[in-house]
Protein backbone atom coordinates (compact mmCIF):
# COMPACT_ATOMS: atom_id res chain seq x y z
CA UNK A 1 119.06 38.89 123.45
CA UNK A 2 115.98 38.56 121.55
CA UNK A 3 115.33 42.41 121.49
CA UNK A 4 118.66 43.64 120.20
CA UNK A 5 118.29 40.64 117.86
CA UNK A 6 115.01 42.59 116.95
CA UNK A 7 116.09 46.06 117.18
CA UNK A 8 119.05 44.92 114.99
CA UNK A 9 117.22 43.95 112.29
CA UNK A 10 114.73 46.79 111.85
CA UNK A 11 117.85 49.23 111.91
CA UNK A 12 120.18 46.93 109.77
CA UNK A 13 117.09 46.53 106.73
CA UNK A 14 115.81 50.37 107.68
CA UNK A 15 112.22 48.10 108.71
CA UNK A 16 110.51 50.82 110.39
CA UNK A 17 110.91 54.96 110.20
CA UNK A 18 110.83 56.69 113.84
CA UNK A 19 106.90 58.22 114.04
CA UNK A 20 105.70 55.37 111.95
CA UNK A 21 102.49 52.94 112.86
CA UNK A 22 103.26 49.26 112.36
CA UNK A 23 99.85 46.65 112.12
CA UNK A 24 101.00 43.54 113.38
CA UNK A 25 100.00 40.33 111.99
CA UNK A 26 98.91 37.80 115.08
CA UNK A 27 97.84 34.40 114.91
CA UNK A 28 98.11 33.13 118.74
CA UNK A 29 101.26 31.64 117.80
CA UNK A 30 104.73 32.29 120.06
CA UNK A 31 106.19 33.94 116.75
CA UNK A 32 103.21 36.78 116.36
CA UNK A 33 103.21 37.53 120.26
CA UNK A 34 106.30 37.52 120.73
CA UNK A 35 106.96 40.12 117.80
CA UNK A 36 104.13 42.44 118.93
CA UNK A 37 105.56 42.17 122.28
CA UNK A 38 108.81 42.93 121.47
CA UNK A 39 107.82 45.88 119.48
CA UNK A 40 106.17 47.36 121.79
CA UNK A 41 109.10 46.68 124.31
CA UNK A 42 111.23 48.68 121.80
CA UNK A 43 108.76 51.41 121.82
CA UNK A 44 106.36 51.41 118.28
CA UNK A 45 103.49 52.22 117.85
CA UNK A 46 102.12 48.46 117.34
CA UNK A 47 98.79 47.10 117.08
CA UNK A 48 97.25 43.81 115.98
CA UNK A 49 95.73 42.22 113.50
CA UNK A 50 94.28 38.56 113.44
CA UNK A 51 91.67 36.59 111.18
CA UNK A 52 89.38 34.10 111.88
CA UNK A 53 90.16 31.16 109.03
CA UNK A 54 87.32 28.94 109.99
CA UNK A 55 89.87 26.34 110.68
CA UNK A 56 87.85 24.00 113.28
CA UNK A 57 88.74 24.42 116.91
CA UNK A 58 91.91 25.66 115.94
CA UNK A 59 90.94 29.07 114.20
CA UNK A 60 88.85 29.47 117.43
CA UNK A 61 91.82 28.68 119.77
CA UNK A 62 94.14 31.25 117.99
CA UNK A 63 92.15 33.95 118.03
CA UNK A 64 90.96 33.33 121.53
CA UNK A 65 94.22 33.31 122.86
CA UNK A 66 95.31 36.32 120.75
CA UNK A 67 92.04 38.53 122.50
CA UNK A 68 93.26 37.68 125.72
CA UNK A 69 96.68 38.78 124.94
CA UNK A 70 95.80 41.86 123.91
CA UNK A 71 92.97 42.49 126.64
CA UNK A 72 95.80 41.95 129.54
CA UNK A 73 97.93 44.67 127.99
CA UNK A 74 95.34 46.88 126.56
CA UNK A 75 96.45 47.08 123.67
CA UNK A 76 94.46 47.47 119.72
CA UNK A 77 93.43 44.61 118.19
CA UNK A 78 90.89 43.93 115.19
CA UNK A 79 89.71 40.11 114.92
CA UNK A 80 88.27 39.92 111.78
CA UNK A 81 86.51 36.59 110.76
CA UNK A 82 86.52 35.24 107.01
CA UNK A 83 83.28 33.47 106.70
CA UNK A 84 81.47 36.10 108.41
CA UNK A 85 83.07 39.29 106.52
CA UNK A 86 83.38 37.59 103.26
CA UNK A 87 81.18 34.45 103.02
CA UNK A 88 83.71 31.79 103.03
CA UNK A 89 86.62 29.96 105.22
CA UNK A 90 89.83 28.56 104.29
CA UNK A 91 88.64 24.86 104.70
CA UNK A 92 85.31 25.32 102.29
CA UNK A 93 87.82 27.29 99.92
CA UNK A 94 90.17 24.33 99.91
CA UNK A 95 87.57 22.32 99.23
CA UNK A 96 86.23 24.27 96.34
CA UNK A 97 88.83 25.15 94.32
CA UNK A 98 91.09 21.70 94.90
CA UNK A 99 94.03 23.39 96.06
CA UNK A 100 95.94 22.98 98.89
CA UNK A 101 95.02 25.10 102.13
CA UNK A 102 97.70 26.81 102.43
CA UNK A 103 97.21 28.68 98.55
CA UNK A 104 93.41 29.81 100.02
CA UNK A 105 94.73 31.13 103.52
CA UNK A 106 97.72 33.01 101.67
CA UNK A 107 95.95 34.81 99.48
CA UNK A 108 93.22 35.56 102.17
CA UNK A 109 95.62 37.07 104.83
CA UNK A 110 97.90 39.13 102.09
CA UNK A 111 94.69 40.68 100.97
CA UNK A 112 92.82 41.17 104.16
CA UNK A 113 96.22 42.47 106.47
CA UNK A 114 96.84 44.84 103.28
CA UNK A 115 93.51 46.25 103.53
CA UNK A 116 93.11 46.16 107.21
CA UNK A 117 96.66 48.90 106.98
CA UNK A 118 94.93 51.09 104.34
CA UNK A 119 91.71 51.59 106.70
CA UNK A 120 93.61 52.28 109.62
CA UNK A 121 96.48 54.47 107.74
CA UNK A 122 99.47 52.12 108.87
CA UNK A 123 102.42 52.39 107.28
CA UNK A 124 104.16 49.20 107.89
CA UNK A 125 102.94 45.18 108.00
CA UNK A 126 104.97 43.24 110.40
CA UNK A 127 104.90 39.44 110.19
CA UNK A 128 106.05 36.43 112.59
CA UNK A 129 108.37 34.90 109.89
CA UNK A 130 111.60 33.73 112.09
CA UNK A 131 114.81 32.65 110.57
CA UNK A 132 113.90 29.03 110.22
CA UNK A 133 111.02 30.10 108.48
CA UNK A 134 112.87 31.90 105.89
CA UNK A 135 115.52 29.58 105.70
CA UNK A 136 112.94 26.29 104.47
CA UNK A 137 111.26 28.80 102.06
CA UNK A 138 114.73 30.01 100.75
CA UNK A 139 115.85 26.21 100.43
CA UNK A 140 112.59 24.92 98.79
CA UNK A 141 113.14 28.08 96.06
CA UNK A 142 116.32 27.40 95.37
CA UNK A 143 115.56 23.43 94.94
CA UNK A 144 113.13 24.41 92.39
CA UNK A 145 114.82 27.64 90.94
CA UNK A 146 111.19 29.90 91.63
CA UNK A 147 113.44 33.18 90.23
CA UNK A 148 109.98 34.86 91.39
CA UNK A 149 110.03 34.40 94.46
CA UNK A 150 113.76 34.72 94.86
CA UNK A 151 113.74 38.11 94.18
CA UNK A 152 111.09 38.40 97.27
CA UNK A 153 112.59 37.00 99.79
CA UNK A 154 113.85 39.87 101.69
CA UNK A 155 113.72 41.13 105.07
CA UNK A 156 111.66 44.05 103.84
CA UNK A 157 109.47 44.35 100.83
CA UNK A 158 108.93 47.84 99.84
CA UNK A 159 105.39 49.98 99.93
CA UNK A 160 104.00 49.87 96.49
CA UNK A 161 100.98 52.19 95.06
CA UNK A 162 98.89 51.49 97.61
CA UNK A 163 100.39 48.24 99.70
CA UNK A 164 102.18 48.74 102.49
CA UNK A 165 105.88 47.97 103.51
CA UNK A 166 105.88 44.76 104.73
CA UNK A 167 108.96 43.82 107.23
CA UNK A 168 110.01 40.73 109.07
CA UNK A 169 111.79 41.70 112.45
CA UNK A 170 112.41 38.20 113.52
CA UNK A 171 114.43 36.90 110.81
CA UNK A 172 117.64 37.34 113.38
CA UNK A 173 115.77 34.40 115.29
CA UNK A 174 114.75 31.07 115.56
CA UNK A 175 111.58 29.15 116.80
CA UNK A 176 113.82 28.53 119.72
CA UNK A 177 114.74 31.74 120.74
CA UNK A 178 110.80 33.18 120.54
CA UNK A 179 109.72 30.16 122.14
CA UNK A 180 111.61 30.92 125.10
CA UNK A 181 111.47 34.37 124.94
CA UNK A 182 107.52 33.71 125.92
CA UNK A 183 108.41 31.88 128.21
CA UNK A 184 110.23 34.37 129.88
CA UNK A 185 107.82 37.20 129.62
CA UNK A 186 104.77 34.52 130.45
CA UNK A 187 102.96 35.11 127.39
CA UNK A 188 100.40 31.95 126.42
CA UNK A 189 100.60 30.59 122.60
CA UNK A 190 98.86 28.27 120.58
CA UNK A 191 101.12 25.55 120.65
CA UNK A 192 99.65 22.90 117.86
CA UNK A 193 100.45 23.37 114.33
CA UNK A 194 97.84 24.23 111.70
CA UNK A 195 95.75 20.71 111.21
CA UNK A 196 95.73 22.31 107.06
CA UNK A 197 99.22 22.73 107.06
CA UNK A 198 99.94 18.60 107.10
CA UNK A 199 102.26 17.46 104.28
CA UNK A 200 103.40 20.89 103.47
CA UNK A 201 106.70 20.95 101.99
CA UNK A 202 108.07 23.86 104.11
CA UNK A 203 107.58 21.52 106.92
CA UNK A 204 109.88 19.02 106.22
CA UNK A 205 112.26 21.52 104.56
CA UNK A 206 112.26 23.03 108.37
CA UNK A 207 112.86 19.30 109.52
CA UNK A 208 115.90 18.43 106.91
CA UNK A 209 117.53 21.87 107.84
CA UNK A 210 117.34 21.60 112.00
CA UNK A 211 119.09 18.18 111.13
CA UNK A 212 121.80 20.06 109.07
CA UNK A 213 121.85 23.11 112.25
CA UNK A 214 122.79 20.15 114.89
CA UNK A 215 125.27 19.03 113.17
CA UNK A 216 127.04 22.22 111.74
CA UNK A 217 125.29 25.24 114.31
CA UNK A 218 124.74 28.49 112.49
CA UNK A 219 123.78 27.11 109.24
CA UNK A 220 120.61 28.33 109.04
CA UNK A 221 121.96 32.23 109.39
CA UNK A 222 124.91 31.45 107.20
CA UNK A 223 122.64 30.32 104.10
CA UNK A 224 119.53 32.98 104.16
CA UNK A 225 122.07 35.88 105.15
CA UNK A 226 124.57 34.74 102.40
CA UNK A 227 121.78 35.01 100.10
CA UNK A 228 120.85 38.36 101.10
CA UNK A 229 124.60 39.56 101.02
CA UNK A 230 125.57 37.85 97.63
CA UNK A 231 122.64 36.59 95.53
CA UNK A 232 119.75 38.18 96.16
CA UNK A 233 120.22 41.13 94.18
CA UNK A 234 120.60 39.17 91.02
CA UNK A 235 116.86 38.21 91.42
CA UNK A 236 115.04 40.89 92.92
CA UNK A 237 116.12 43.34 89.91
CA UNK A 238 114.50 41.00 87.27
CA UNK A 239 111.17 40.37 89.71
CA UNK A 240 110.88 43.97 90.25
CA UNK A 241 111.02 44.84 86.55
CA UNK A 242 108.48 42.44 85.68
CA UNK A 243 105.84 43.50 87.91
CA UNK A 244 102.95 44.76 85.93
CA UNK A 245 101.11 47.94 86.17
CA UNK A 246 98.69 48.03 89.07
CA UNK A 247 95.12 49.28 88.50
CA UNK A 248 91.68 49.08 90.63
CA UNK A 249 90.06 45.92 91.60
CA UNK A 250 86.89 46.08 90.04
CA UNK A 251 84.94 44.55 93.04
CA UNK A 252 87.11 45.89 96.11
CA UNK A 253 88.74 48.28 94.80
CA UNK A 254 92.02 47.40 96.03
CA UNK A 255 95.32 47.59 93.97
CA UNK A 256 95.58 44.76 91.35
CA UNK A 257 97.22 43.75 88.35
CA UNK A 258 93.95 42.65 87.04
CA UNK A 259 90.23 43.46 86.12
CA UNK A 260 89.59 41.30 89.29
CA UNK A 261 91.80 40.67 92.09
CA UNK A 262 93.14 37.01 93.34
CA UNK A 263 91.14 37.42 96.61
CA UNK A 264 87.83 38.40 94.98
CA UNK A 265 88.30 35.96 92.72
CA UNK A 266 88.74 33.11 95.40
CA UNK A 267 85.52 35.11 97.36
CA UNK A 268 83.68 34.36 94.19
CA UNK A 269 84.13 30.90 93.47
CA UNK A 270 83.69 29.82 97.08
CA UNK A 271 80.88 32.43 98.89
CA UNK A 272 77.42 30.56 99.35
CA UNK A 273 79.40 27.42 99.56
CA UNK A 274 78.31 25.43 102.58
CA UNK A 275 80.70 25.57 104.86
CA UNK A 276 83.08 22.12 104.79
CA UNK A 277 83.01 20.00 108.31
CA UNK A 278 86.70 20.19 109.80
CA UNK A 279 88.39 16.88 111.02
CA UNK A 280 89.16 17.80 114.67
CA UNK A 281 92.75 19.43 115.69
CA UNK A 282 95.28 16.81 115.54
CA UNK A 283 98.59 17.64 117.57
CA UNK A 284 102.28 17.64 116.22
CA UNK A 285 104.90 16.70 118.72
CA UNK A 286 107.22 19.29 118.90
């Protein structure tokens, strides 16, 4: 179920070209393995991708469990670790610039899985995000009218001088469905939460709409795809218009809008920081 759920989602949204070499983003998490799993299963050329955020025994955890994933298959993986690479971690950079976690780890992983796809001449980014996922971020956009993002929330997001295609193959399924799709094919996941991600909204958006999905099943599918199929068009024209030329980071040299782009910017306010003690891991029930 979960791989023709897969396989019709890449063919529906024209995800990934036949001949073409996917990065996958991997955290530990059911959602990542079970996508790079799955991918491979349908027979692309899939490797994997995962960063060390400095988050405490938790950061340490996920990428553990992500090596040994990928050393019982044999298959490609690059850990890369923040503080070590680039002189800071998510927690010091929370810390720093007094904004949430979540703004810091963003901007970290777009950058770094962008870059990490031009060095190894990928041609697509595939990420975890599941149809619950989408669903909460569609919901909290809509609540708050972010036209922006509207017009990004898509399946797909087309390459663009110099970033990669980026494509979300599980948006067909739910946390459920991976979850137990691991379960079948014995794969080990990280099963706490991010200890940063506490009181974000997306959370309890997730929450509000498995309460709505009890009562009223296929909710969740009938709001994001009814946005794709009647609304999101009348956003994604405007967003696309208004994106501004891209030149040349001045530091990285990566694509950017500006003199300086938002990751070097957050490298430069934060590196020679000392790093910021981490609370240990507290678990969710879930």
């Amino acid at each position: 179920m979960c791989r023709d759920q897969v396989a019709k989602a890449i063919e529906e949204h024209d995800m990934i070209k036949p001949g073409e070499r996917v990065l996958v983003a991997v955290s530990g998490g059911k959602d990542s393995l079970a996508l790079w799993d799955l991918l491979r299963e349908l027979g692309y050329e899939a490797d994997g991708f995962c960063i060390g955020l400095g988050i405490g025994d938790y950061s340490k955890g996920s990428t553990d469990m992500t090596r040994a994933f990928a050393a019982q298959r044999g298959w490609p993986l690059e850990v890369l670790d923040l503080r070590d690479e680039h002189g800071f971690d998510v927690p010091t950079a929370a810390h720093v610039t007094r904004r949430v976690p979540c703004s810091a780890c963003g901007t970290s992983k777009r950058h770094l899985f962008d870059d990490a796809s031009r060095r190894g001449g990928y041609d697509v980014v595939a990420t975890g995000h599941n149809l619950d996922d989408e669903a909460a971020v569609l919901f909290g956009n809509v609540l708050r009218w972010e036209t922006e993002y509207l017009g990004r929330q898509l399946p797909v997001l087309p390459e663009r001088a110099g970033f990669p295609r980026k494509v979300k193959p599980l948006v067909r399924l739910g946390e459920r469905e991976t979850a137990a799709y691991c379960v079948l094919r014995g794969i080990d996941y990280v099963v706490e939460e991010c200890p940063m991600a506490e009181g974000n909204k997306h959370l309890g958006y997730k929450e509000l709409l498995n309460s709505v999905e009890q009562e009223s099943p296929g909710t969740k599918h009938a709001f994001y795809f009814g946005f794709l199929a009647r609304a999101s068009e009348l956003f994604t024209a405007d967003t696309m218009a208004e994106q501004g030329a891209l030149g040349t980071c001045a530091r990285c040299g990566a694509p950017s809008t500006g003199e300086i782009c938002a990751f070097c910017r957050l490298a430069e306010r934060t590196a020679g920081h000392e790093p910021v003690a981490f609370l240990p891991l507290k678990k969710r029930g879930r």
